[in-house]
Protein backbone atom coordinates (compact mmCIF):
# COMPACT_ATOMS: atom_id res chain seq x y z
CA UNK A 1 36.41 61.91 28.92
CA UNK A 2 38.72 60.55 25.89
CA UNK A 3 39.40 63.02 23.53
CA UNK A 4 41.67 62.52 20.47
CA UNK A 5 44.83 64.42 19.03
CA UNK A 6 42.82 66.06 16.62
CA UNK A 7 39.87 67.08 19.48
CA UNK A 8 37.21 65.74 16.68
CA UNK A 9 36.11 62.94 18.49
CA UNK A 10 35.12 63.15 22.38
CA UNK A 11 33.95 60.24 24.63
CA UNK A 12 31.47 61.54 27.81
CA UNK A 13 30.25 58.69 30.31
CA UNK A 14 26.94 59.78 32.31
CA UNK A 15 28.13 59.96 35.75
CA UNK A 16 24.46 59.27 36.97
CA UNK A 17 20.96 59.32 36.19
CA UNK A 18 17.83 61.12 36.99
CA UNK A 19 14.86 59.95 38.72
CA UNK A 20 11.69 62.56 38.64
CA UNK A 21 8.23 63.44 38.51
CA UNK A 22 8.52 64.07 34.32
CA UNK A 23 7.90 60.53 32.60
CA UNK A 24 7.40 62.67 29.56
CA UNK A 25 8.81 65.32 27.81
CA UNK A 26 5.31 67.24 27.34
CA UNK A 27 4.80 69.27 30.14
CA UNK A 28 8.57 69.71 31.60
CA UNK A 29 9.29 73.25 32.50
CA UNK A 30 10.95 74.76 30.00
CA UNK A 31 13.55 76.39 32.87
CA UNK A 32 14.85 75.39 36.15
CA UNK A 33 13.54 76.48 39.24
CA UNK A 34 9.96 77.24 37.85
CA UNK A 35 8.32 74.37 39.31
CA UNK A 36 10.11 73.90 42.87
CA UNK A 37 7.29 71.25 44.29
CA UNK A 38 9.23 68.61 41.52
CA UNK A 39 11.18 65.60 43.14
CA UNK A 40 13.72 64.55 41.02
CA UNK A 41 17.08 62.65 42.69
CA UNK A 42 20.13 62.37 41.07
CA UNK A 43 21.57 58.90 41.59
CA UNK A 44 25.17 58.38 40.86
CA UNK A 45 26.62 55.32 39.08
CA UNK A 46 29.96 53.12 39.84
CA UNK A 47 32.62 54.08 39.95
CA UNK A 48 31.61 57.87 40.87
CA UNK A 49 29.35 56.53 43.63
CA UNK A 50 31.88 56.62 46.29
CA UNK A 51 30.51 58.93 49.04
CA UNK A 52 34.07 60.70 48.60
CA UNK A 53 33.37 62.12 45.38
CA UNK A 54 30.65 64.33 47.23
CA UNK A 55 32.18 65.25 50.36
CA UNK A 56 31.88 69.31 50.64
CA UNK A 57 28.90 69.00 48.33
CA UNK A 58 26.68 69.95 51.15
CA UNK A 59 27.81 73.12 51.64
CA UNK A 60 26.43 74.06 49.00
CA UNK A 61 22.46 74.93 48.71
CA UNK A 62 22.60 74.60 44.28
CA UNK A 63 24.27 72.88 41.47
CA UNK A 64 24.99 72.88 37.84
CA UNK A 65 24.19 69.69 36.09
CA UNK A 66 25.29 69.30 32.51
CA UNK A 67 23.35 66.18 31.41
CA UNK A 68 22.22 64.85 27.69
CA UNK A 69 18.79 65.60 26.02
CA UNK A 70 18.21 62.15 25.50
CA UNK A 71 14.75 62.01 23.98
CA UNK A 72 15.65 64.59 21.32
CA UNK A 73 17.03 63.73 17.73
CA UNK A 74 20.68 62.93 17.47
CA UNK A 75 20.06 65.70 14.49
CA UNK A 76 19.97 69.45 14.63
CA UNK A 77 19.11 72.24 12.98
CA UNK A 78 20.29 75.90 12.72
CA UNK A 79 17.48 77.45 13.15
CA UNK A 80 14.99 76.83 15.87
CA UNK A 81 11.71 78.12 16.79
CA UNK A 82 11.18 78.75 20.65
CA UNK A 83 7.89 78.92 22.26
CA UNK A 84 8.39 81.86 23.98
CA UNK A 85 8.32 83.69 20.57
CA UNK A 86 5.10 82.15 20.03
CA UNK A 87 6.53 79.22 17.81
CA UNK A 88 6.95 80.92 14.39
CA UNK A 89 9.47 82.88 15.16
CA UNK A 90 12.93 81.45 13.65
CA UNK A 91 16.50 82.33 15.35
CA UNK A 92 19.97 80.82 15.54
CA UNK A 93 20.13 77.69 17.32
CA UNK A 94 22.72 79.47 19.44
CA UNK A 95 20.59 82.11 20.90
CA UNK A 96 18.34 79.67 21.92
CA UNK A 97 18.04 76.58 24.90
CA UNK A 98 16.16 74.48 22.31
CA UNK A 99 16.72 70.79 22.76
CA UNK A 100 17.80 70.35 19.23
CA UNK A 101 21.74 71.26 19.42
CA UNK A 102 24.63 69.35 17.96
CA UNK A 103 26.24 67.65 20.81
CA UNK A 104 22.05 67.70 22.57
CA UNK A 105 23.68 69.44 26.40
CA UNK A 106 21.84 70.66 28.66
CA UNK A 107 22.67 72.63 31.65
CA UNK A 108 20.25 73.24 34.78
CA UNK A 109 20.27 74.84 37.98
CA UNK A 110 18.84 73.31 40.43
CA UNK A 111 18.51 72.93 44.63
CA UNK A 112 20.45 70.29 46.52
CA UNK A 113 18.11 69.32 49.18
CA UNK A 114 19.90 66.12 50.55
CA UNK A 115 22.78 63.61 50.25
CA UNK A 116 22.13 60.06 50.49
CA UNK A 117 25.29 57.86 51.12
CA UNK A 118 24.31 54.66 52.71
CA UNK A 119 24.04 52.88 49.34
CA UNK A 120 25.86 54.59 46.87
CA UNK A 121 25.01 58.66 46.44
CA UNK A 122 22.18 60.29 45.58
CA UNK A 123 21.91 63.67 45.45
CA UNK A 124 17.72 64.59 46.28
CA UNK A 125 16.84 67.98 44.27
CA UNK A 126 14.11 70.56 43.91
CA UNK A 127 13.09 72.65 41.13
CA UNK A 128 15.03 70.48 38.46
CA UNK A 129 13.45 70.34 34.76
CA UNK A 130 14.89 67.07 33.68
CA UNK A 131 12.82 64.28 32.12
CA UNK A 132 13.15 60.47 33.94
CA UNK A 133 16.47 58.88 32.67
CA UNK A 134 18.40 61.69 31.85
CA UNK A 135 21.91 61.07 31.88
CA UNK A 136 23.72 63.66 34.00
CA UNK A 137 27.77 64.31 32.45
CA UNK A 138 28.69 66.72 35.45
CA UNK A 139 28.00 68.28 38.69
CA UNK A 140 29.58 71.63 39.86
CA UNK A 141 28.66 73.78 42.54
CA UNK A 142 26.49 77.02 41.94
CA UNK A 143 28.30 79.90 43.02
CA UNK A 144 26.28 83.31 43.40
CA UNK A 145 28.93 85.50 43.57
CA UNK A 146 30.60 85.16 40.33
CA UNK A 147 27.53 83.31 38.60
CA UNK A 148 24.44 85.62 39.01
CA UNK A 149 24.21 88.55 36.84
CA UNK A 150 20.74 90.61 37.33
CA UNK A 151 21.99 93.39 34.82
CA UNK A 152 22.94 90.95 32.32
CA UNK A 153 20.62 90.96 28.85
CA UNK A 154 17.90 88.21 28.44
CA UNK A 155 16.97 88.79 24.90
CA UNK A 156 13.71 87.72 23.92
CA UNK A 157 13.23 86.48 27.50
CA UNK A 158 13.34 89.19 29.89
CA UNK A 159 11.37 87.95 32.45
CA UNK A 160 9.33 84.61 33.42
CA UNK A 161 6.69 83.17 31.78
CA UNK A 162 3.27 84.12 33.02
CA UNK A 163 1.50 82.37 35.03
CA UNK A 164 -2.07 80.82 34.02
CA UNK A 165 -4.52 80.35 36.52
CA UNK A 166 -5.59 76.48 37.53
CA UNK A 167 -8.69 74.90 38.38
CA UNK A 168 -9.52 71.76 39.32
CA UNK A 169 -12.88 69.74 38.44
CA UNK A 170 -14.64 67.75 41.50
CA UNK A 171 -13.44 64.25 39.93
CA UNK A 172 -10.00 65.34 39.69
CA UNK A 173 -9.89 67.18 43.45
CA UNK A 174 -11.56 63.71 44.98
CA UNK A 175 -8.50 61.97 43.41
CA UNK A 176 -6.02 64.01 44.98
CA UNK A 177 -7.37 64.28 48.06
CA UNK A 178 -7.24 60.20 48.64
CA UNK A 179 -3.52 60.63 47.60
CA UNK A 180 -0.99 61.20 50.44
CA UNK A 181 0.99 63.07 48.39
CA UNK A 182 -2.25 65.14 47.96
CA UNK A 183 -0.52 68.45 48.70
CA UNK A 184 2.61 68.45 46.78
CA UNK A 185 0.91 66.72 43.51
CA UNK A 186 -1.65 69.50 43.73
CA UNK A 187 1.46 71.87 43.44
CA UNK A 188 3.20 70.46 41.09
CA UNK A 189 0.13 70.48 38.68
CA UNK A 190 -0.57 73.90 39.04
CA UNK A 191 3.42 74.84 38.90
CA UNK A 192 3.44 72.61 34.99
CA UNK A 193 -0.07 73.58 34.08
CA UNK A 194 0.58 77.33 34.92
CA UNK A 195 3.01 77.87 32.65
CA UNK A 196 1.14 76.64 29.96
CA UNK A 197 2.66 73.69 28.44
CA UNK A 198 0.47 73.58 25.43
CA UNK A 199 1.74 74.19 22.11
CA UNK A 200 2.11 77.68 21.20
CA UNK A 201 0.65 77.48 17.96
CA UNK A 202 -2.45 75.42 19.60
CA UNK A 203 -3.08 78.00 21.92
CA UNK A 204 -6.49 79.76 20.66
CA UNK A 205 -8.04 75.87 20.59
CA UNK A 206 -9.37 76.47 23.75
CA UNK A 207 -11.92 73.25 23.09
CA UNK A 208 -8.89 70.64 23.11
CA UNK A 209 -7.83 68.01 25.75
CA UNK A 210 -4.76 67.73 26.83
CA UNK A 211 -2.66 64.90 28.86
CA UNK A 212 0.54 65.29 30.89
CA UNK A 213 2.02 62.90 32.61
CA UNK A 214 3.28 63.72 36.25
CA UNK A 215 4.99 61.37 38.90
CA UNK A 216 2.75 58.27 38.65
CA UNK A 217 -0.76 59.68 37.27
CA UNK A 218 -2.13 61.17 33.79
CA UNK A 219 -3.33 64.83 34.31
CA UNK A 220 -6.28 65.47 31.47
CA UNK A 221 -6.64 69.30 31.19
CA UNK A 222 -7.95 72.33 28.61
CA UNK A 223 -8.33 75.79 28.49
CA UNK A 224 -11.24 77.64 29.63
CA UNK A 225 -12.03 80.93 28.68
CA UNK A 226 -13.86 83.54 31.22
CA UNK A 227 -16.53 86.32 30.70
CA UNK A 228 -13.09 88.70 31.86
CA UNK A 229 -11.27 87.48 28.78
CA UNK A 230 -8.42 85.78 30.82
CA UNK A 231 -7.28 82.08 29.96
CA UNK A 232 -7.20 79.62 32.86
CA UNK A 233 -6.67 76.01 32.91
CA UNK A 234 -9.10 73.38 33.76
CA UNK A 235 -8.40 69.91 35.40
CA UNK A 236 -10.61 67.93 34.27
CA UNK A 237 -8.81 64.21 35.61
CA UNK A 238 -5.96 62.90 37.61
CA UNK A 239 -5.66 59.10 36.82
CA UNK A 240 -3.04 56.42 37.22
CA UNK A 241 -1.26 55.96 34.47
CA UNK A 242 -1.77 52.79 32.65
């Protein structure tokens, strides 16, 4: 990092890149850990690929990655409007994770699974909620002891997202099943799809079609209503994506 007299102009080099199962923005868990069947790996460029610069790492079981929203707006705003509060809602940009900041950093917890050093480093995670291609700026070691606070406040997020029920449509299970990755996909679409990544303020249009892309194929899904009232989500197509 180069950083002036002044401290008004700062330099940060990615230190690595991601690889995942998120081509697209639509559809990435808005959270960490929320969807723990995602592959993502972490692979680290010259010259902070020498397999020194990770030794120890593997004592660890998570990380902290501090990375750059890279498909968001080099603009921000102070006022955002976050999904959980049903996207009309307006509060400070500084109570909120919204992707629009000033400097656009992230931070995310995720699980180190595995270190590959025979070419380089790569670092294999689970449960990460980064898009493919984000630049990662960091990597330090979760520690549980002086990082996890279960009386701390969560404001207008005091617990998880619900979960949405998911169903899948004969074409779309017959597409998974020729898959050897059958099992995890499957996973993975119900972890994204249960949390309901449709916009909030699209959420009564129960007739729509929506797409999300995941690993290599294009999920088609809407929302079906049953006789009980309750809102699941219905597969409709898994499809390679063109």
């Amino acid at each position: 990092m180069h950083t002036s007299a002044s401290h008004s102009d700062v330099s940060l080099s990615p230190i690595g890149v991601i690889e995942s199962d998120y081509p697209d923005k639509f559809g990435v868990p808005r959270q960490p850990g929320l969807a723990d069947a995602a592959r993502a790996t972490l692979v680290l460029r010259p010259p902070y690929d020498d397999p020194l610069a990770v030794r120890g790492l593997d004592a660890f079981s998570h990380l902290w990655l501090t990375f750059l929203f890279h498909r968001s707006p080099e603009r921000w705003t102070p006022l955002v409007r976050p999904p959980r509060l049903g996207g009309n809602r307006r509060i400070g940009v500084f109570a909120s994770r919204s992707t629009h900041r000033p400097n656009r950093l992230g931070l995310s917890l995720v699980e180190l699974v595995g270190i590959e050093t025979r070419r380089g480093v790569r670092l294999i995670l689970a449960g990460s909620d980064l898009v493919d291609g984000t630049p990662v700026l960091d990597i330090k070691p979760y520690l549980p002891w002086a990082e996890a606070k279960p009386e701390a406040r969560a404001g207008f997020a005091p617990e998880p997202p619900p979960r949405l029920p998911v169903s899948f449509a004969p074409e779309a299970e017959s597409v998974l099943a020729a898959r050897t990755d059958a099992d995890s996909l499957r996973a993975l679409i119900r972890q994204v799809l249960g949390q309901d990544p449709r916009p909030a303020y699209r959420n009564g249009a129960e007739a729509r079609i929506y797409g999300v892309r995941l690993r290599d194929v294009d999920v088609r899904f809407c929302a079906v209503a049953e006789e009980s009232g309750v809102v699941q989500l219905r597969v409709l197509m898994v499809a390679p994506c063109v």
